[in-house]
N, C-alpha and C. Protein backbone atom coordinates (compact mmCIF):
# COMPACT_ATOMS: atom_id res chain seq x y z
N UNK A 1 10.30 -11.40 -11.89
CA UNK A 1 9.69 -10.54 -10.90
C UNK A 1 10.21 -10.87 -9.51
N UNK A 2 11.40 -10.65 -9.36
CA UNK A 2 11.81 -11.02 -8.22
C UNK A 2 12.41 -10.12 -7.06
N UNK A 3 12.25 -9.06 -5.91
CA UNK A 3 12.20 -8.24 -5.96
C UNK A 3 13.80 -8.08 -5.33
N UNK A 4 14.74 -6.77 -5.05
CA UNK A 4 16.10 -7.00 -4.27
C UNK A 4 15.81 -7.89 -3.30
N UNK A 5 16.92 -8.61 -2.66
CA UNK A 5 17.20 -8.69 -1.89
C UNK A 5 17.99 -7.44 -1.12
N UNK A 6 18.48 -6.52 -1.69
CA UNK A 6 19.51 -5.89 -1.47
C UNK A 6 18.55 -4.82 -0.85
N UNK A 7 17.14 -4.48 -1.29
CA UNK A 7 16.00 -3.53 -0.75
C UNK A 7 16.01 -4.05 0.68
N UNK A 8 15.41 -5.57 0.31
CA UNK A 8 14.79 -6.21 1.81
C UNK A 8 15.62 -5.96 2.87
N UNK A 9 16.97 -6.30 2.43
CA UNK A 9 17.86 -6.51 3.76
C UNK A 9 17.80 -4.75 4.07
N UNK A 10 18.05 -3.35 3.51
CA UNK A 10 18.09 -2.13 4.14
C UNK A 10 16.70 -2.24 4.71
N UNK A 11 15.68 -2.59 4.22
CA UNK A 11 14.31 -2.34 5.18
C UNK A 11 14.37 -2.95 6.57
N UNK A 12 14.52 -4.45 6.81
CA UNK A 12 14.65 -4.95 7.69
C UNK A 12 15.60 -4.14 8.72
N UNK A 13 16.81 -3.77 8.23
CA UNK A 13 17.57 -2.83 9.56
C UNK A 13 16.81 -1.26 9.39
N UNK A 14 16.34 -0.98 8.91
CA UNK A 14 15.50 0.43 9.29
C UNK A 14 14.05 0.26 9.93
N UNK A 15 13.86 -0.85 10.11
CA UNK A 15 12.38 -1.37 10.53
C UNK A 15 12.86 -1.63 12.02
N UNK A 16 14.25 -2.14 12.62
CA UNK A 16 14.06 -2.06 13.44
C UNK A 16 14.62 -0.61 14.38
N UNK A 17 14.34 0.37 13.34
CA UNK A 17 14.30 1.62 14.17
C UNK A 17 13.56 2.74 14.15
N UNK A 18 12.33 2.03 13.11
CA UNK A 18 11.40 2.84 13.16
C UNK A 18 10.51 2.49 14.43
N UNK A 19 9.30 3.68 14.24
CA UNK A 19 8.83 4.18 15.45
C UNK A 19 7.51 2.77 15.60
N UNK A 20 6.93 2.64 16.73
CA UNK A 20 6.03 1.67 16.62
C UNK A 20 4.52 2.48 16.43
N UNK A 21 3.42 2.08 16.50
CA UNK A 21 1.97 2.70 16.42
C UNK A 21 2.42 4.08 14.66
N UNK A 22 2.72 3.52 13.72
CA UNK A 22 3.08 4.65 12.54
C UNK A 22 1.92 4.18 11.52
N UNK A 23 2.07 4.68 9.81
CA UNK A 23 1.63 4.47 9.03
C UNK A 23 2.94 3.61 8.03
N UNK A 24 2.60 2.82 7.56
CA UNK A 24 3.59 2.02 6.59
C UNK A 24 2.85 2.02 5.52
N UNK A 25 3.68 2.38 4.60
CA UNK A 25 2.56 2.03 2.96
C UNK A 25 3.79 0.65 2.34
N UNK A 26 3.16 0.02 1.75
CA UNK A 26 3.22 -1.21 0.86
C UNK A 26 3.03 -1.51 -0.55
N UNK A 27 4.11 -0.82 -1.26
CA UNK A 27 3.12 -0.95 -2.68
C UNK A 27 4.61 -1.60 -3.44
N UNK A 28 4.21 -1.98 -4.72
CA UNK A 28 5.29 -1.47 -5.97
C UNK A 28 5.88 -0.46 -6.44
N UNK A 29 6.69 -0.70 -7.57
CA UNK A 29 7.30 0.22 -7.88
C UNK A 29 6.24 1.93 -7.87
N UNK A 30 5.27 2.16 -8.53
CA UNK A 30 4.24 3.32 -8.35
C UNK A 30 4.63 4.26 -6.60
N UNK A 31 4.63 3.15 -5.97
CA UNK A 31 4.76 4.08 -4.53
C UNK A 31 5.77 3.80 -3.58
N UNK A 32 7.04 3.01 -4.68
CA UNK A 32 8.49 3.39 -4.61
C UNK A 32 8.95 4.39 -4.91
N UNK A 33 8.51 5.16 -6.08
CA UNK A 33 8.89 5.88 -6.51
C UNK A 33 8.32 7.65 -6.30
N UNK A 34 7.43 7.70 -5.12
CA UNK A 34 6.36 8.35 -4.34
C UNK A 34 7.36 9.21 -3.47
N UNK A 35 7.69 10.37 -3.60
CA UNK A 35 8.60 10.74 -2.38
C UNK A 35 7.88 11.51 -1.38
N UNK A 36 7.38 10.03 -0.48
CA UNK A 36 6.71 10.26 0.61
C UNK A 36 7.37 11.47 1.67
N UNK A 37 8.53 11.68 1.86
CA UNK A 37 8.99 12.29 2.61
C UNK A 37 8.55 13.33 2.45
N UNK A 38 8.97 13.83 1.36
CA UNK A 38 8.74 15.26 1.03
C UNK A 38 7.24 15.86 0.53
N UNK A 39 6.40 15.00 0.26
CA UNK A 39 4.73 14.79 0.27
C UNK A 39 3.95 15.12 1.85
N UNK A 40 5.04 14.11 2.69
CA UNK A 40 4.31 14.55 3.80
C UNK A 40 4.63 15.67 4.56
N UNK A 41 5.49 16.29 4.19
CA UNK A 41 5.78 17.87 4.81
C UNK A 41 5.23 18.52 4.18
N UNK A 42 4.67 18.85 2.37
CA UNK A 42 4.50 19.52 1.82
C UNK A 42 2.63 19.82 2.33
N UNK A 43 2.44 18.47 3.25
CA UNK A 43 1.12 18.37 3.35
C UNK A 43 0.60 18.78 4.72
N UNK A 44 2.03 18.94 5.67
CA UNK A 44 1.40 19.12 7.13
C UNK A 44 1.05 18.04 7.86
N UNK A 45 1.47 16.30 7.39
CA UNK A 45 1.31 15.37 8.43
C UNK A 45 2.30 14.96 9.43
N UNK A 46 1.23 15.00 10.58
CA UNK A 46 2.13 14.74 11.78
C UNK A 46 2.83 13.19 11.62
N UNK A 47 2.20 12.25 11.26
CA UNK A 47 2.19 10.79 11.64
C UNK A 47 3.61 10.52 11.43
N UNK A 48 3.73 9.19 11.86
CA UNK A 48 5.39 9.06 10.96
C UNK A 48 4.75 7.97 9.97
N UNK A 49 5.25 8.26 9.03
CA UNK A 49 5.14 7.42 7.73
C UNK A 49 6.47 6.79 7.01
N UNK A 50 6.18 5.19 6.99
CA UNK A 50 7.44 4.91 6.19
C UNK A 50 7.21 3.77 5.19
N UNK A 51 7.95 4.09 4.01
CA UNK A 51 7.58 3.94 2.41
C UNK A 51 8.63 2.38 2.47
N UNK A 52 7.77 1.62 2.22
CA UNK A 52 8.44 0.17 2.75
C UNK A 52 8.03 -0.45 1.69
N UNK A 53 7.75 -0.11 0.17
CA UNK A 53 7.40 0.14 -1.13
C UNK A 53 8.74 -0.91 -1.73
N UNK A 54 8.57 -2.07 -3.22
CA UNK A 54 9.55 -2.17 -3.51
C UNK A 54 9.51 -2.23 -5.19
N UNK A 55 10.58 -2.19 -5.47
CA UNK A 55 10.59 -2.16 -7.56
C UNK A 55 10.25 -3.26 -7.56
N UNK A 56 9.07 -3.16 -8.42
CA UNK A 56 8.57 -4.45 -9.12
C UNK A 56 8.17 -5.70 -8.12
N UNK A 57 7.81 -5.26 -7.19
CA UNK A 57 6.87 -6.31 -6.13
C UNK A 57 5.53 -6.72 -6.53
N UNK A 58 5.69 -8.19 -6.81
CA UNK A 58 4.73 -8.86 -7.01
C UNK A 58 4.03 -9.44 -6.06
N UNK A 59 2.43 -9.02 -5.96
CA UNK A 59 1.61 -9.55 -5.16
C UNK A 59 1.64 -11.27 -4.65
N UNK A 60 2.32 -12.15 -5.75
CA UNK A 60 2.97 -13.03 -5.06
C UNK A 60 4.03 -13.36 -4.44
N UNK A 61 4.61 -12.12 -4.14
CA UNK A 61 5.91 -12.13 -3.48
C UNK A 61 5.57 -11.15 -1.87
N UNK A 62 4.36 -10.57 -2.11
CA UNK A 62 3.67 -9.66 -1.02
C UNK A 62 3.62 -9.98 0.77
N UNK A 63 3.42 -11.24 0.52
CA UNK A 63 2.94 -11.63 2.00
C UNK A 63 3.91 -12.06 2.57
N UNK A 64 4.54 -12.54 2.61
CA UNK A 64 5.80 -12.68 3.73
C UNK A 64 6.51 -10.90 4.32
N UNK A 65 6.51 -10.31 2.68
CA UNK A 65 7.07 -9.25 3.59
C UNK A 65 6.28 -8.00 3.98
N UNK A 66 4.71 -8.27 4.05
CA UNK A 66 4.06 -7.64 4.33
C UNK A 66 3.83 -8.04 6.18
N UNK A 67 3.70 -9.58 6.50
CA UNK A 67 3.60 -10.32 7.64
C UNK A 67 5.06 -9.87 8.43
N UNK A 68 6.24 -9.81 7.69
CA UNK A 68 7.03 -8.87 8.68
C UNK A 68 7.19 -8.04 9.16
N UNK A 69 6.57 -6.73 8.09
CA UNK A 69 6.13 -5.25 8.56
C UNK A 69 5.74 -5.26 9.38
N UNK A 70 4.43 -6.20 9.96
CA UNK A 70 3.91 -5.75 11.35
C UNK A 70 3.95 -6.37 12.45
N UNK A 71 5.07 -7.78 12.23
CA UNK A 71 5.14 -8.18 13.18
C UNK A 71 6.57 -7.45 13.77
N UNK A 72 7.48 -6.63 12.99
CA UNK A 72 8.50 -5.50 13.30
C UNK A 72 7.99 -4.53 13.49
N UNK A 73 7.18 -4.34 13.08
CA UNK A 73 6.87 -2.55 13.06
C UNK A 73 5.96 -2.03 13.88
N UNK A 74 4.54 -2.39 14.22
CA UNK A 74 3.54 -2.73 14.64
C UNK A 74 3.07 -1.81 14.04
N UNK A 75 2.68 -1.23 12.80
CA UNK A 75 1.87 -0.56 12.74
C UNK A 75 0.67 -0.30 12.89
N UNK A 76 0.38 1.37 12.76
CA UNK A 76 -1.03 1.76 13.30
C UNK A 76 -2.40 1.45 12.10
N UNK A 77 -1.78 1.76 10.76
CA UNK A 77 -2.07 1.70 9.78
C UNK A 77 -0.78 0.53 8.46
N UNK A 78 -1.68 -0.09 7.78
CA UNK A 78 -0.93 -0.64 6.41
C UNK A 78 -1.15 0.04 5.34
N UNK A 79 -0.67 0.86 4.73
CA UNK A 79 -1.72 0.85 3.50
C UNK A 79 -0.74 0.49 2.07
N UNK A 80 -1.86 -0.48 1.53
CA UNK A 80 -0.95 -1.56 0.56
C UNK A 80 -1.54 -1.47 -0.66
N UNK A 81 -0.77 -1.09 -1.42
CA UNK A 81 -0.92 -0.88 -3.06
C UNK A 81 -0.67 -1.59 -4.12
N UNK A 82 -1.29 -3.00 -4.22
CA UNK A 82 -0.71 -4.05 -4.69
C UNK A 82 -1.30 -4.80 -6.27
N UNK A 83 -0.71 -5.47 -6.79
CA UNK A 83 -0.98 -6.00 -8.36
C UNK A 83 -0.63 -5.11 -9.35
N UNK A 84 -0.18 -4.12 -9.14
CA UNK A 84 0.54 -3.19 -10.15
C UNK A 84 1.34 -4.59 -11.45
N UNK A 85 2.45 -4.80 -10.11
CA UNK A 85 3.84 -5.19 -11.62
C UNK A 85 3.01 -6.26 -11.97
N UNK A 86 2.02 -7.27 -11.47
CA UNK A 86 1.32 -8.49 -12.16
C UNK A 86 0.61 -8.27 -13.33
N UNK A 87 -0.69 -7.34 -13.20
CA UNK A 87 -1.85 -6.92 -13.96
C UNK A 87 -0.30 -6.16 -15.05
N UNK A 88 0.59 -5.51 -14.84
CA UNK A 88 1.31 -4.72 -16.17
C UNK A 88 1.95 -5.93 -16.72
N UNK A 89 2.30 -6.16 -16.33
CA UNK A 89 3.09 -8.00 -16.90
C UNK A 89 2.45 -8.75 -17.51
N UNK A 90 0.57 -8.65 -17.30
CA UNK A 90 -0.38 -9.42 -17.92
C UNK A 90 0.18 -11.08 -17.79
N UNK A 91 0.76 -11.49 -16.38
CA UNK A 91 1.05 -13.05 -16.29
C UNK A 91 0.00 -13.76 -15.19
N UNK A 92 -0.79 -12.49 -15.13
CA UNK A 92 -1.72 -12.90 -13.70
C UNK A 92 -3.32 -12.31 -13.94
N UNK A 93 -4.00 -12.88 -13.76
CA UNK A 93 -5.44 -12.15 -14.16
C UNK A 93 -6.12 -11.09 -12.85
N UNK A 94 -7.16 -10.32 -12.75
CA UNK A 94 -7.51 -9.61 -11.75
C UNK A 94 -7.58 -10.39 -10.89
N UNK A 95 -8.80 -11.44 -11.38
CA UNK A 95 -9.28 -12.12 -10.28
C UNK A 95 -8.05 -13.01 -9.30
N UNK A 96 -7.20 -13.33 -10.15
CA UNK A 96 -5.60 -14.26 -9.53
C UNK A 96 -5.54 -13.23 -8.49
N UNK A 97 -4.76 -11.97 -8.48
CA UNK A 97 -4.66 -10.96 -8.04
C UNK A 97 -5.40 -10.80 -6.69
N UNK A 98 -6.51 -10.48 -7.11
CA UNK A 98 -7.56 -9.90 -6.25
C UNK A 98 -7.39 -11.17 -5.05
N UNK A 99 -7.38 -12.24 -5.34
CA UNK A 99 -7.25 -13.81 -4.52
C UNK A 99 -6.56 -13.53 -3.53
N UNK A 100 -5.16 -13.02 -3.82
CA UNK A 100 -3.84 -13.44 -3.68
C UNK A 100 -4.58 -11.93 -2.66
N UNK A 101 -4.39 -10.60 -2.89
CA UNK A 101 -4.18 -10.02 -2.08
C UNK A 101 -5.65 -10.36 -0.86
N UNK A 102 -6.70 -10.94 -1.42
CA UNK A 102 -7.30 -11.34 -0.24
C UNK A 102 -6.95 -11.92 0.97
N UNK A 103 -5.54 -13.33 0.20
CA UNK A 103 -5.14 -14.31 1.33
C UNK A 103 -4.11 -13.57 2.57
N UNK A 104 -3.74 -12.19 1.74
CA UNK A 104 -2.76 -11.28 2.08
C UNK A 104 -3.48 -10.50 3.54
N UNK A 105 -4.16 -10.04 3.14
CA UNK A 105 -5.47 -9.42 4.35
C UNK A 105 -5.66 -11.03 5.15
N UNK A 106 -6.01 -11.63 5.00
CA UNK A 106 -6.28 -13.07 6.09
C UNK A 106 -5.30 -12.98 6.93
N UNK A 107 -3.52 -13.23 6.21
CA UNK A 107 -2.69 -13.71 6.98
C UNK A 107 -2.55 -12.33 7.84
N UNK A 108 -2.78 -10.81 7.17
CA UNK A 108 -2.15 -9.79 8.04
C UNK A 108 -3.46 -9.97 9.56
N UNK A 109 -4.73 -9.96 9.05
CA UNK A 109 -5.64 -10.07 10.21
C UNK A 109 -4.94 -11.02 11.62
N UNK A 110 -4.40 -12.10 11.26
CA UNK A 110 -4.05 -13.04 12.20
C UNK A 110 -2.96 -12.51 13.07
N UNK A 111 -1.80 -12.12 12.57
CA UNK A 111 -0.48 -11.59 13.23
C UNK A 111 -1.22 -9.99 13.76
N UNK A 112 -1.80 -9.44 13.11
CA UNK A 112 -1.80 -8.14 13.74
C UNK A 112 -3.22 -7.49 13.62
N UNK A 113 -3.98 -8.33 14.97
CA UNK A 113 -5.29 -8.08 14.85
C UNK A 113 -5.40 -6.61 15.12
N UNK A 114 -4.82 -5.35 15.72
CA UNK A 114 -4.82 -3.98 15.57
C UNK A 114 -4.34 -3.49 14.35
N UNK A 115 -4.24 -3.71 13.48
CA UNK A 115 -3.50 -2.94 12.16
C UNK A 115 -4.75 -2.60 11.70
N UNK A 116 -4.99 -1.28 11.29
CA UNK A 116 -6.19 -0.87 10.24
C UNK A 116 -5.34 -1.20 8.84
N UNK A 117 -5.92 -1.92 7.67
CA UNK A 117 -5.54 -1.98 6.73
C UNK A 117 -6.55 -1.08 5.40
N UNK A 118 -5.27 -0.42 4.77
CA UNK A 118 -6.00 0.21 3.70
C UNK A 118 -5.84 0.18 2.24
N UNK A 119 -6.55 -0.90 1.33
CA UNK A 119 -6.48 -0.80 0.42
C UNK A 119 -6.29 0.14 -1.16
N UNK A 120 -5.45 0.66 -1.59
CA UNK A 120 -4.94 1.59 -2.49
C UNK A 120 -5.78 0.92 -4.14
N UNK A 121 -6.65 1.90 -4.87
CA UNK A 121 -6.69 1.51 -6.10
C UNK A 121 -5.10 1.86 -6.63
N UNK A 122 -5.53 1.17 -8.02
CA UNK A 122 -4.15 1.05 -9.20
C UNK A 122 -4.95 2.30 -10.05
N UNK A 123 -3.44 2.97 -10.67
CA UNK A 123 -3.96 4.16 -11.26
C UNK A 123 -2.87 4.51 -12.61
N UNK A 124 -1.99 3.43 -12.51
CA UNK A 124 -1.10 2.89 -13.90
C UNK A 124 -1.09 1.79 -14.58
N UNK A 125 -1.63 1.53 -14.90
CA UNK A 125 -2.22 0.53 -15.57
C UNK A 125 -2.51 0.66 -16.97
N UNK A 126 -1.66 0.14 -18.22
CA UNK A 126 -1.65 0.87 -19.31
C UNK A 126 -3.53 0.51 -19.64
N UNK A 127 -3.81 -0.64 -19.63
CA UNK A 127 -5.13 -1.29 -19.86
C UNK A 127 -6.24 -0.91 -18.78
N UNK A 128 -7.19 0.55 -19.23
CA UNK A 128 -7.65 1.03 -18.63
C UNK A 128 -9.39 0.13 -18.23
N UNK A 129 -8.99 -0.78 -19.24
CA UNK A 129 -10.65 -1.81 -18.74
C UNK A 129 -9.76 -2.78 -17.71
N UNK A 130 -8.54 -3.29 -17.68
CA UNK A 130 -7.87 -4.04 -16.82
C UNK A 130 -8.37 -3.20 -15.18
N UNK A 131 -7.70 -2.31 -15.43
CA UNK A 131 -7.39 -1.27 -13.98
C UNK A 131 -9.16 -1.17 -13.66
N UNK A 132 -9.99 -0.63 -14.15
CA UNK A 132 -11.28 -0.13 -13.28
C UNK A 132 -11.36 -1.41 -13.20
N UNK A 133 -12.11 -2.32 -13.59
CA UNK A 133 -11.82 -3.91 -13.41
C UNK A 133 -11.31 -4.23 -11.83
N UNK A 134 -10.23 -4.33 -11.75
CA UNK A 134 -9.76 -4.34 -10.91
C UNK A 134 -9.90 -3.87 -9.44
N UNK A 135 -10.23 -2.60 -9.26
CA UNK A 135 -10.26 -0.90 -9.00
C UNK A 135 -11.51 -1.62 -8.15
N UNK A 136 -12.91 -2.25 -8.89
CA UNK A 136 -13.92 -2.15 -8.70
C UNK A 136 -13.74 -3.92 -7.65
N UNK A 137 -13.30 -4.50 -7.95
CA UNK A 137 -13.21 -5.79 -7.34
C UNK A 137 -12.16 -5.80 -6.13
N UNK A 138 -10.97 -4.88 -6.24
CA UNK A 138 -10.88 -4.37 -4.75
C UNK A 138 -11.45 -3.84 -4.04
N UNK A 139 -12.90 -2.78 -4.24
CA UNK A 139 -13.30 -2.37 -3.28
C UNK A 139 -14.17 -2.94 -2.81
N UNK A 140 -14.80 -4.04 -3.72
CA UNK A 140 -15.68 -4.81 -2.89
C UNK A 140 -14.46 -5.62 -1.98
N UNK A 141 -13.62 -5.98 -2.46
CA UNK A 141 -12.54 -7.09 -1.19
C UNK A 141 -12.93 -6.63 0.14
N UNK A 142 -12.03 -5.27 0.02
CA UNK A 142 -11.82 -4.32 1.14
C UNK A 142 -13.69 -3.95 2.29
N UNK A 143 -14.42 -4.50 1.11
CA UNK A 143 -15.63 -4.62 2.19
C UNK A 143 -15.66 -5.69 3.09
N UNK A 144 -15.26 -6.58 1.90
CA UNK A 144 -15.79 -8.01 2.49
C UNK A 144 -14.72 -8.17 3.98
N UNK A 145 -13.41 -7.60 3.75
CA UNK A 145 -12.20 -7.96 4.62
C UNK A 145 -12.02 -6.52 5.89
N UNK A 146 -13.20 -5.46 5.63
CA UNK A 146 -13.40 -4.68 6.59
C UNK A 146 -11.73 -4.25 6.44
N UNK A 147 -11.47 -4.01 5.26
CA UNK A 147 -10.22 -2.74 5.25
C UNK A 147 -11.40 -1.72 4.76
N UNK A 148 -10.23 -0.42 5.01
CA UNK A 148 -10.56 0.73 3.98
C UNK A 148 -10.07 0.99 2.52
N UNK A 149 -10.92 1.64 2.27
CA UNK A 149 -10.41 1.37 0.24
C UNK A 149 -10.14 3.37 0.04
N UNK A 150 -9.00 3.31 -0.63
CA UNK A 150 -8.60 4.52 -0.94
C UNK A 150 -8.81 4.09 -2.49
N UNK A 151 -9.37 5.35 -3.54
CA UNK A 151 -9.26 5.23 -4.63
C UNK A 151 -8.59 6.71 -5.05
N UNK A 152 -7.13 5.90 -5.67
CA UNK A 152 -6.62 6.98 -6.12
C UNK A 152 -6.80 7.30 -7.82
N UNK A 153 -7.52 6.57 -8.12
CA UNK A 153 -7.59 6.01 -9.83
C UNK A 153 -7.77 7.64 -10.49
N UNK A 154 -7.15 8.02 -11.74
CA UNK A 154 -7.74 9.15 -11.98
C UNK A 154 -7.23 9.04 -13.77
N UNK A 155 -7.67 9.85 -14.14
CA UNK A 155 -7.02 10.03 -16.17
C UNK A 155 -6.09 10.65 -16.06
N UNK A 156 -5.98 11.06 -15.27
CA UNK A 156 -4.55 11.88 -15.30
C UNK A 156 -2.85 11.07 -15.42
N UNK A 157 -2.34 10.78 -16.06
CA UNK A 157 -1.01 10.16 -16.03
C UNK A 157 -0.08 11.10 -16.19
N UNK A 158 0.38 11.96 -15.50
CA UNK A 158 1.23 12.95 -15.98
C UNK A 158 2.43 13.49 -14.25
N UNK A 159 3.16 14.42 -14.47
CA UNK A 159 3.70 14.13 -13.21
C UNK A 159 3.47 14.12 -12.09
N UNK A 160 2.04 15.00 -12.05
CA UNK A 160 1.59 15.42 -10.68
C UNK A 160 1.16 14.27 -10.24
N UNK A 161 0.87 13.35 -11.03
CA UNK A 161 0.11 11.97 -10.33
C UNK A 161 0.47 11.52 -8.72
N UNK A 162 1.69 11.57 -8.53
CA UNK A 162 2.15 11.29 -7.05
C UNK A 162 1.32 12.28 -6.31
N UNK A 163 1.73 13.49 -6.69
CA UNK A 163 0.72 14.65 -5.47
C UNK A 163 -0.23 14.38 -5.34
N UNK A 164 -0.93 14.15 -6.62
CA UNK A 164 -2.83 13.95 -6.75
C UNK A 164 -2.83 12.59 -5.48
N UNK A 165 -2.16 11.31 -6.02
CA UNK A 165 -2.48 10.46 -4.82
C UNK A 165 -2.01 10.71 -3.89
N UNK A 166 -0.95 10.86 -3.33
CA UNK A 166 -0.90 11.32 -1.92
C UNK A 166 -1.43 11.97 -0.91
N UNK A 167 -2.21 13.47 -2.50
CA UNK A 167 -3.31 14.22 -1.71
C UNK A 167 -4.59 13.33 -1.10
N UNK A 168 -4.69 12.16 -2.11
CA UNK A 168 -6.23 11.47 -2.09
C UNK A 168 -5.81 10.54 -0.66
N UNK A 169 -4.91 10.15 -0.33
CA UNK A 169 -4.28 9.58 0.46
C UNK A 169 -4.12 9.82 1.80
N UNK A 170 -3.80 11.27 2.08
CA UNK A 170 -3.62 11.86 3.60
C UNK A 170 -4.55 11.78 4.33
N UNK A 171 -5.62 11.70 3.99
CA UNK A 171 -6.91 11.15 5.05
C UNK A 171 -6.32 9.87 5.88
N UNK A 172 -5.94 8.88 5.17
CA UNK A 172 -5.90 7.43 5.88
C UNK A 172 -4.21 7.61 6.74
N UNK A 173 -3.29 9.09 6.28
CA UNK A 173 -2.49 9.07 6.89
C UNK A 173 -2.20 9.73 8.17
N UNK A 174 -3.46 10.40 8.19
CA UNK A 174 -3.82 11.45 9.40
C UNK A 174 -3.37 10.17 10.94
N UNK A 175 -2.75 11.51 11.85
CA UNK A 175 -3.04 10.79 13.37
C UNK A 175 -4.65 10.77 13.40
N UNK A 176 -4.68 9.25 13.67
CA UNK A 176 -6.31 9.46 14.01
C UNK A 176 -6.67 9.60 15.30
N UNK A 177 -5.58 9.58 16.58
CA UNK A 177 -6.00 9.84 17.52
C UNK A 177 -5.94 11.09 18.25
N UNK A 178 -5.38 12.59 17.35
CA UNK A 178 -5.22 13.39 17.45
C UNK A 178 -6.75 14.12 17.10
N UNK A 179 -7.83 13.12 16.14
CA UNK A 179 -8.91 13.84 15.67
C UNK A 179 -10.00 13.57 16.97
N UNK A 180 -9.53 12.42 17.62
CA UNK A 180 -10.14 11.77 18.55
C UNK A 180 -10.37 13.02 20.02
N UNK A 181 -9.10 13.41 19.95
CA UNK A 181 -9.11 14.23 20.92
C UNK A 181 -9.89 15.55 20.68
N UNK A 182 -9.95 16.48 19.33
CA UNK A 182 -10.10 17.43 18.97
C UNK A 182 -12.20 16.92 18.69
């Protein structure tokens, strides 16, 4: 589970030309494979959004390059979709998981006390008592750590799945200071 290097290094030079105050999502392969671009036109969002997503990123491989995102990027929003490739690998338990992305929220709180962070349920997960499991012990995290919890979880596994979450998704991708004004 080890993720490119060959990813990291193109992110790092496109990070330093993305825009600052944006939305960054953070996930595994699930929302690597998300074509945000074309999701967010199909949807009408203003924000800039960038898919900083990698194959097979393991929640123990998460925090360093999650702690760079915003100390490059500054984002306005995180939103991080994480324990996918672990919980499918079955080499890591929820609760391991759930730990790990807690310590993940600690270290992001410290570097980037403005980042709203938003927690993503898992919604591939062949082991459907694994995933709600899970599902349900992130959203208590996301209380305890004062993120927001998006649940994209649904029965549906079929292609639309990206649309369905993305649709469930555009709330946390909205300019929020555009609602501010209105």
């Amino acid at each position: 589970m080890c993720v490119s290097e060959k990813e990291i290094a193109t992110y790092n030079t496109l990070n330093r030309l993305s825009r600052r105050d944006s939305v960054v999502i953070l996930g595994s392969t699930y929302f690597r494979e998300m074509p945000v671009g074309e999701l967010k036109q199909a949807f009408g969002i203003l924000s800039d959004i960038y898919n900083r997503s990698l194959t097979d990123l393991s929640v123990f491989e998460a925090k360093d390059i999650a702690i760079d995102i915003v100390n490059e990027m500054s984002p306005r929003k995180l939103i991080l979709q994480l324990g996918e490739t672990d919980l499918r690998s079955g080499k890591h338990t929820v609760d391991e998981v759930i730990d790990q992305i807690e310590a993940i929220v600690r270290e992001l709180r410290k570097v980037g006390r403005s980042v709203q962070i938003v927690l993503v349920s898992l919604n591939n997960i062949p082991d459907r008592t694994i995933e709600e499991e899970f599902n349900r012990k992130l959203e208590k995290l996301s209380r305890r750590c004062k993120a927001l919890y998006a649940d994209i979880s649904s029965d549906e596994q079929d292609d639309k799945c990206h649309i369905q979450a993305f649709r469930m998704l555009r709330f946390f991708m909205s300019d929020d200071r555009l609602l501010q004004i209105l």
